[in-house]
Protein backbone atom coordinates (compact mmCIF):
# COMPACT_ATOMS: atom_id res chain seq x y z
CA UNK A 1 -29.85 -23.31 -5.31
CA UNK A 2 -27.36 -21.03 -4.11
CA UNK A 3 -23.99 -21.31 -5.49
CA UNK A 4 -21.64 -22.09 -2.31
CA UNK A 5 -17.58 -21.35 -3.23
CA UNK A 6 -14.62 -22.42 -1.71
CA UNK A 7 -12.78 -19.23 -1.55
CA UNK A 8 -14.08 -15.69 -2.42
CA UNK A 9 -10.99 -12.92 -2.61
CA UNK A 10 -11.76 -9.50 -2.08
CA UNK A 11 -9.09 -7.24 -3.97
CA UNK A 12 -7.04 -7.71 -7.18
CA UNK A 13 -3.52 -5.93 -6.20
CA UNK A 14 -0.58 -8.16 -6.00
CA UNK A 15 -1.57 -9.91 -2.42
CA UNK A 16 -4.91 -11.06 -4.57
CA UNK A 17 -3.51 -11.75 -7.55
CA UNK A 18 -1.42 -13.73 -6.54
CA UNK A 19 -4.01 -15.29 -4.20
CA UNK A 20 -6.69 -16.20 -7.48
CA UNK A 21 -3.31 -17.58 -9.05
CA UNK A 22 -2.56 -19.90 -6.24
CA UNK A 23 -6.41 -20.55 -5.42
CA UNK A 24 -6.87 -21.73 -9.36
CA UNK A 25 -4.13 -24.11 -9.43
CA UNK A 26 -5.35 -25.58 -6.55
CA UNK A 27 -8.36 -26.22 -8.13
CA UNK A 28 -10.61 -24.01 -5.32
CA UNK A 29 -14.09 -22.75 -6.57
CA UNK A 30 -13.27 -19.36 -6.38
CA UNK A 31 -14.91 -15.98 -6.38
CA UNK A 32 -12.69 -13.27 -7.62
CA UNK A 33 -13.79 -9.66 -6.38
CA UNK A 34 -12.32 -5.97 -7.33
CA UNK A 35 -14.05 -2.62 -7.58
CA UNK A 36 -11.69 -1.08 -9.59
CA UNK A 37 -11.21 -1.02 -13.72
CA UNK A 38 -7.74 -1.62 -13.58
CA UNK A 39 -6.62 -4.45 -11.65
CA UNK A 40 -2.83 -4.02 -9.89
CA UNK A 41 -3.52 -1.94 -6.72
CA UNK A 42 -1.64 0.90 -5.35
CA UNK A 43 1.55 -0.52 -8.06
CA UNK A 44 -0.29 0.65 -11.14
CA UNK A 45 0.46 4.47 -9.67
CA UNK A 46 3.92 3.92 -10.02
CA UNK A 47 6.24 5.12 -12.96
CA UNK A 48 8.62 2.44 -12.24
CA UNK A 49 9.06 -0.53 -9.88
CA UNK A 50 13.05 -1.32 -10.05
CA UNK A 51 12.98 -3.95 -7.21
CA UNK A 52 10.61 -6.90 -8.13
CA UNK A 53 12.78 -9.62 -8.77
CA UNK A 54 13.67 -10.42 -12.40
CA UNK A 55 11.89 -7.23 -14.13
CA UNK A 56 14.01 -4.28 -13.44
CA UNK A 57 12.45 -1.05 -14.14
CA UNK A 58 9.01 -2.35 -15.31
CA UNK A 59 6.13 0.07 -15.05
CA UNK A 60 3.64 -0.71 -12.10
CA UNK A 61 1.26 -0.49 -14.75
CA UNK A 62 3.01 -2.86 -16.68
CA UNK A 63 3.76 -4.78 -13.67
CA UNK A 64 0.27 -4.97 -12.50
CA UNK A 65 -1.07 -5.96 -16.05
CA UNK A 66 1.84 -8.59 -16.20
CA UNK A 67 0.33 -10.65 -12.78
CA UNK A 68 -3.79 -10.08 -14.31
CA UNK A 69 -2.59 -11.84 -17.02
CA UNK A 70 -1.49 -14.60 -15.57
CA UNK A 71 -4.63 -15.08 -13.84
CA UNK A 72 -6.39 -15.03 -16.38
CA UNK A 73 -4.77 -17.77 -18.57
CA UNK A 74 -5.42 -20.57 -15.22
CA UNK A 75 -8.83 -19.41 -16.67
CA UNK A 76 -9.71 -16.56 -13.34
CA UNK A 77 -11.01 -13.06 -13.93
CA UNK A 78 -12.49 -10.56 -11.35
CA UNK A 79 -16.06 -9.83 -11.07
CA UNK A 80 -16.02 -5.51 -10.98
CA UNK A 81 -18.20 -5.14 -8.07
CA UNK A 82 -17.98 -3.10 -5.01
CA UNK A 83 -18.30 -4.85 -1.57
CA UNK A 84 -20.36 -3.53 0.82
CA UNK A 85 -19.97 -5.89 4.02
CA UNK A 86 -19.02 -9.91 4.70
CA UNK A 87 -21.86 -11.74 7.18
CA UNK A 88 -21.64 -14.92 8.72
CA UNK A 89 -24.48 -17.32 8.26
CA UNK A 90 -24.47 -20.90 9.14
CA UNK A 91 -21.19 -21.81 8.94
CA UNK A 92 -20.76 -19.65 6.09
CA UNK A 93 -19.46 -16.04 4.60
CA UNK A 94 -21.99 -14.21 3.07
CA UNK A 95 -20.58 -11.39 0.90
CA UNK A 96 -22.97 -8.26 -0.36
CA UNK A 97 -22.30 -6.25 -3.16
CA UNK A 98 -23.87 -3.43 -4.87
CA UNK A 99 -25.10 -6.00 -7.23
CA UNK A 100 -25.07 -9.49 -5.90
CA UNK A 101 -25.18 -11.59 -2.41
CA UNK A 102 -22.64 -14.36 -2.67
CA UNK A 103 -21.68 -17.27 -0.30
CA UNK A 104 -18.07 -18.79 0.44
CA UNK A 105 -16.89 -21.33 3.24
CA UNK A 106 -13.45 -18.72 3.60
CA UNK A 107 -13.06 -15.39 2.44
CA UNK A 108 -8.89 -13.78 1.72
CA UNK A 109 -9.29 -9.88 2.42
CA UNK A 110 -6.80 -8.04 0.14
CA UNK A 111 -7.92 -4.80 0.06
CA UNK A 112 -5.04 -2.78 0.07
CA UNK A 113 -4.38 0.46 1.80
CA UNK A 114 -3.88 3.81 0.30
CA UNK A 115 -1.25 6.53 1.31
CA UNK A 116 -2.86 9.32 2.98
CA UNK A 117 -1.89 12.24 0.63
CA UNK A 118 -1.12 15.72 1.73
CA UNK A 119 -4.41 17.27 -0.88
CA UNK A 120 -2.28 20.31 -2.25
CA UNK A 121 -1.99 21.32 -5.59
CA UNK A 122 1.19 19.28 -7.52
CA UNK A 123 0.61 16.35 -5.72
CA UNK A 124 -1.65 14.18 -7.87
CA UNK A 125 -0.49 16.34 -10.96
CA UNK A 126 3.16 15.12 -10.23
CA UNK A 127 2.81 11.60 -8.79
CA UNK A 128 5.28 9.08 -10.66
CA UNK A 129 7.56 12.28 -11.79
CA UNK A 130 9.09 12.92 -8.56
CA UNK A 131 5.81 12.40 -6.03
CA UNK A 132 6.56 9.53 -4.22
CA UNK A 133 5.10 7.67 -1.17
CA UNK A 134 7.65 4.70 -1.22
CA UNK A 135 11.38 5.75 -0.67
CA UNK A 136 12.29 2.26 -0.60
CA UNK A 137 11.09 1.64 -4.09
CA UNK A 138 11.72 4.97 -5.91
CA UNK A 139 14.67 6.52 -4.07
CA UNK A 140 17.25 4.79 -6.39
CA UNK A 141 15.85 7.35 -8.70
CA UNK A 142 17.03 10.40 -7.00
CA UNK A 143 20.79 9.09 -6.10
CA UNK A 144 22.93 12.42 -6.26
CA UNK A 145 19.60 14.60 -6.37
CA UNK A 146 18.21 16.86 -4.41
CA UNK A 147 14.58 15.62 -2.27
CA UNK A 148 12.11 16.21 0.63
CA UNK A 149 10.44 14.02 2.55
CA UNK A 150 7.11 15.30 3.88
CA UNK A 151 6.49 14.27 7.54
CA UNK A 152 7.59 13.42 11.41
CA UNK A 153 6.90 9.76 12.33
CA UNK A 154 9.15 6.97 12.33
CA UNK A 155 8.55 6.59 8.40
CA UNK A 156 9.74 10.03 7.35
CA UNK A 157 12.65 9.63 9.61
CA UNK A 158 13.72 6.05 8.37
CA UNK A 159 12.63 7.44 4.86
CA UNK A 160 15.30 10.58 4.96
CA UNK A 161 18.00 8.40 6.60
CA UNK A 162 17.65 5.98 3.97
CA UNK A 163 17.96 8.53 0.67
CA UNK A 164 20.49 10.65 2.62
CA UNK A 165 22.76 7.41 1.54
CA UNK A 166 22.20 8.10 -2.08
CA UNK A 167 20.98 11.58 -2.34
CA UNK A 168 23.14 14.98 -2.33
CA UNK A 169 20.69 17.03 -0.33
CA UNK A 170 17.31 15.49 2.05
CA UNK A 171 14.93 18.23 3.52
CA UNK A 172 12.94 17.14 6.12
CA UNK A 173 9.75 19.25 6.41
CA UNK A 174 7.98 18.90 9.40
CA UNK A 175 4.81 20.81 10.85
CA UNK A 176 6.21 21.06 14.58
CA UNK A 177 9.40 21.84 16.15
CA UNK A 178 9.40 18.77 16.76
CA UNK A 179 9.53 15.13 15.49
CA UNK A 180 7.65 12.29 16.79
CA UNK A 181 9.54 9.87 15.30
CA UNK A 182 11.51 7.42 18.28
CA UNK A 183 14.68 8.92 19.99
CA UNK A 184 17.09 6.27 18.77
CA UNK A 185 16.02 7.18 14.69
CA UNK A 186 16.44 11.17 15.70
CA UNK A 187 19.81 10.17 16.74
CA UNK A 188 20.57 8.66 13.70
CA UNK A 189 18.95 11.57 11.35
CA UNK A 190 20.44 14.50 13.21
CA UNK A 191 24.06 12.64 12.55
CA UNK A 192 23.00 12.79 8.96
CA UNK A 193 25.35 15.91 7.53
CA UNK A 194 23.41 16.59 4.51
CA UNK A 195 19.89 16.19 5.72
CA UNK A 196 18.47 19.77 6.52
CA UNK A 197 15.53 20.55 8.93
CA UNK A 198 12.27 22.91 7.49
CA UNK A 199 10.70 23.25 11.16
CA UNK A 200 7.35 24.48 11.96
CA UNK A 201 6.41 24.33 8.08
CA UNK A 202 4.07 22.33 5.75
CA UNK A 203 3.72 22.31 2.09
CA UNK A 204 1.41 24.66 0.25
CA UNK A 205 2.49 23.39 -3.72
CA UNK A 206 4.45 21.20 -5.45
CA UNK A 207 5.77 22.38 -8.29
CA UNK A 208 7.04 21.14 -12.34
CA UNK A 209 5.53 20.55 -15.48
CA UNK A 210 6.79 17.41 -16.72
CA UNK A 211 8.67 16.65 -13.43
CA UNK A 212 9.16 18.55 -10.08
CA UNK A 213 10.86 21.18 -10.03
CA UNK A 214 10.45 22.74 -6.40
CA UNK A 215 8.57 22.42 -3.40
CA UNK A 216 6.29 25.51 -1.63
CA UNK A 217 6.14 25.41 2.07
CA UNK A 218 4.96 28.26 4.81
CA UNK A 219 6.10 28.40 8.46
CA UNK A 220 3.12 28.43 10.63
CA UNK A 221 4.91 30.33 13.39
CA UNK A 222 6.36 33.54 11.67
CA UNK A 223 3.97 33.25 8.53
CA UNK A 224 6.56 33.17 6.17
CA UNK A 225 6.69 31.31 2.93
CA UNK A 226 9.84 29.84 0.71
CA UNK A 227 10.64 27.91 -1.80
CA UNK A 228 12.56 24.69 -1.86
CA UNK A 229 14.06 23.87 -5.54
CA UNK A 230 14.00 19.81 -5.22
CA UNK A 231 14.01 16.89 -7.63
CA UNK A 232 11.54 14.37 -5.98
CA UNK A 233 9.24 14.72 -3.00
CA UNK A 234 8.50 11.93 -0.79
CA UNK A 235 5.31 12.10 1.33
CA UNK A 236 5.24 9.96 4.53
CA UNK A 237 2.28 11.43 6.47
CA UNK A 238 0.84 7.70 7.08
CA UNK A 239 -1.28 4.96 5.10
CA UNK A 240 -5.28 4.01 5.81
CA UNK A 241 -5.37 0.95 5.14
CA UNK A 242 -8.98 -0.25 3.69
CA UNK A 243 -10.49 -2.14 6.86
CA UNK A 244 -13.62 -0.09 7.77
CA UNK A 245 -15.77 -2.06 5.97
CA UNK A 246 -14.46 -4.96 8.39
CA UNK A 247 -14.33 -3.79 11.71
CA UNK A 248 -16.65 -6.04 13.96
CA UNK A 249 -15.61 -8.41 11.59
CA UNK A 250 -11.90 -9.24 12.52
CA UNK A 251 -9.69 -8.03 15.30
CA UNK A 252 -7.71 -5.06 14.37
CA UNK A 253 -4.98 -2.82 15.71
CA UNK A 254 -4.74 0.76 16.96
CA UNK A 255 -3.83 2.04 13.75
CA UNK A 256 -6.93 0.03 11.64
CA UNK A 257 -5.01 -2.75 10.21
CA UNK A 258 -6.13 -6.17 10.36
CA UNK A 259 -4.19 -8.39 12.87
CA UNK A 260 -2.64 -11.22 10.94
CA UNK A 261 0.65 -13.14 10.46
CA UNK A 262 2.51 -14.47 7.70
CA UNK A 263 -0.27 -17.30 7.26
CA UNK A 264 -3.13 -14.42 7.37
CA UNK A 265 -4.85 -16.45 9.98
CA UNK A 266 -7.63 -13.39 11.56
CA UNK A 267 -9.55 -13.94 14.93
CA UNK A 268 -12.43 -15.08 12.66
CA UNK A 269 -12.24 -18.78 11.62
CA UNK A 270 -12.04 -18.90 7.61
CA UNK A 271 -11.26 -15.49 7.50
CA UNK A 272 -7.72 -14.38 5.71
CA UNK A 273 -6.14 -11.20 5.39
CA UNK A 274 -3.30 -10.67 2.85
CA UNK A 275 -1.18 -7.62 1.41
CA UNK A 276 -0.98 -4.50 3.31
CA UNK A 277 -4.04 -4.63 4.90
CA UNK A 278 -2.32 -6.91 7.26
CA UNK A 279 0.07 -5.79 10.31
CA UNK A 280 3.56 -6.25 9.03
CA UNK A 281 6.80 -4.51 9.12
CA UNK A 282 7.08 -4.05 5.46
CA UNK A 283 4.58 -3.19 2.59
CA UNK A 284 5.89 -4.18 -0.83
CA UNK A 285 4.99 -5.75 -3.87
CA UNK A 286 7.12 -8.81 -3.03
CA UNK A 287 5.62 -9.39 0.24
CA UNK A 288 2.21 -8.69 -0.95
CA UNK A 289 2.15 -11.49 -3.46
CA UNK A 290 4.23 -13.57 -0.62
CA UNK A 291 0.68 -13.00 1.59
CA UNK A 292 -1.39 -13.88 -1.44
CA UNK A 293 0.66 -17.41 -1.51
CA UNK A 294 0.24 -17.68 2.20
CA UNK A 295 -2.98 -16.83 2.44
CA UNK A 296 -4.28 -19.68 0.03
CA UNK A 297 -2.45 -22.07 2.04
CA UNK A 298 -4.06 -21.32 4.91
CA UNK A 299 -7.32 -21.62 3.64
CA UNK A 300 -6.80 -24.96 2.26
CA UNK A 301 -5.93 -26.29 5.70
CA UNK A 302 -9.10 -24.64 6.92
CA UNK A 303 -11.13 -26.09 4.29
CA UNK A 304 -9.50 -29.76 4.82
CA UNK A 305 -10.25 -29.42 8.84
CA UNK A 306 -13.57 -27.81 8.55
């Protein structure tokens, strides 16, 4: 017969680490699914993570290795297989993989999302040595340097504002003449003295050998080109988060993500969504693992009333 689990997790970054931690101790038959080698998520790209509580300038690979670990002493590993789509059937979730068809009664997406990345030369070359896609984590880094941020939406604005605190110079390099960030962060930007405007520009190369060292951009309008010497450059051009395996499947918003609270509670009935996969205001290791907690809660309420 069939085996039938409590509680199959799909994703092993912080939001499902933490998850499998908190499903284990509560003694939940759990399935425990990731596609990748290394387990840690989007973290285990980053040099440094200086704001997790109580391990100050850790490595995200370290970091990521650090939670794993954990797991895996309460006696939970994941399974490396790649999902390919979550049914119902009779009451229950049936999950396909590439290898296997499994059955749970809930099912906690954690899935992550992924920074959409600009795809010029430099960038994945220099990611963790001055690359960034996270000014709140890494732009303690750069305090009296020299950076760009890389985009015109509310996060590129907020991002500049917030490293124009710490950082000598900000460059703002935007494609239009334009931003499309709301009037009310423009306000605050323009009132920003040392954060310069690169209109009507994007980047062409980022630049450095063990670090980066400048910045390439060319004006689309008068075809010129320059070069920007810089110390870090922070990309905010948007995030995708990993849902298209799922639409149909839960309610999401305009932008793809999956339409949860702080209790991951979908439109589907004993189906969770935790980590940045979720709508929230703000995607970070320490509310990821917060959703992984929250998450497992949930579903033990659903399995109790079921």
């Amino acid at each position: 017969m069939e085996e039938i689990y409590d509680l199959a997790i799909l994703g092993a970054g912080p939001a499902g680490i933490c998850a499998a931690i908190y499903a284990t101790r509560g003694k939940l038959n759990t399935l425990w699914l990731e596609k990748k080698f290394v387990q840690g998520g989007q973290i285990v790209d980053t040099y440094e993570v200086d704001n997790y509580p109580g391990l100050p300038g850790i490595t995200g690979l370290d970091l990521g290795e650090t939670m794993v670990n954990h797991a895996e002493k309460l006696g939970i590993k994941p399974k490396r297989e790649l999902v390919l789509s979550i049914e119902e059937e009779n009451g229950l979730k049936v999950i396909r993989t590439k290898k296997n068809r499994y059955m749970a009664k809930a099912v906690i997406l954690a899935c992550g999302a992924a920074h959409r990345q600009l795809g010029i030369p430099g960038e994945e070359e220099l990611s963790g040595m001055g690359v960034s896609y996270c000014a709140t984590c890494d732009g303690a880094f750069f305090q009296d340097g020299t950076v760009a941020v890389v985009g015109g939406g509310n996060v590129a604005v907020e991002d500049a504002i917030l490293l124009s605190r710490t950082c000598k110079k900000v460059y703002l390099v935007h494609r239009r003449d334009e931003l499309r960030a709301d009037k009310v962060l423009q306000d605050k930007l323009f009132k920003c003295a040392n954060v310069e405007m690169v209109w009507d520009s994007v980047p062409t190369v980022i630049e450095g050998t063990d670090k980066v060292e400048d910045i390439k951009v060319h004006n689309v309008k008068t075809d010129e080109g320059k070069t920007i010497a810089v110390d870090g450059v922070f990309i905010a051009v948007g995030i995708l988060p990993n849902t298209e395996k799922f639409k149909g499947l839960v309610d999401l918003d305009e932008s793809g993500y999956i339409i949860a609270g702080e209790d991951g509670v979908t439109s589907t009935p004993g189906i969770f969504a935790a980590g940045d996969i979720r709508t929230k205001n703000l995607r970070q290791v320490v509310t990821a693992v917060a959703d992984g907690a929250n998450a497992v809660a949930s579903v033990q309420r659903y399995l109790i009333e079921k």
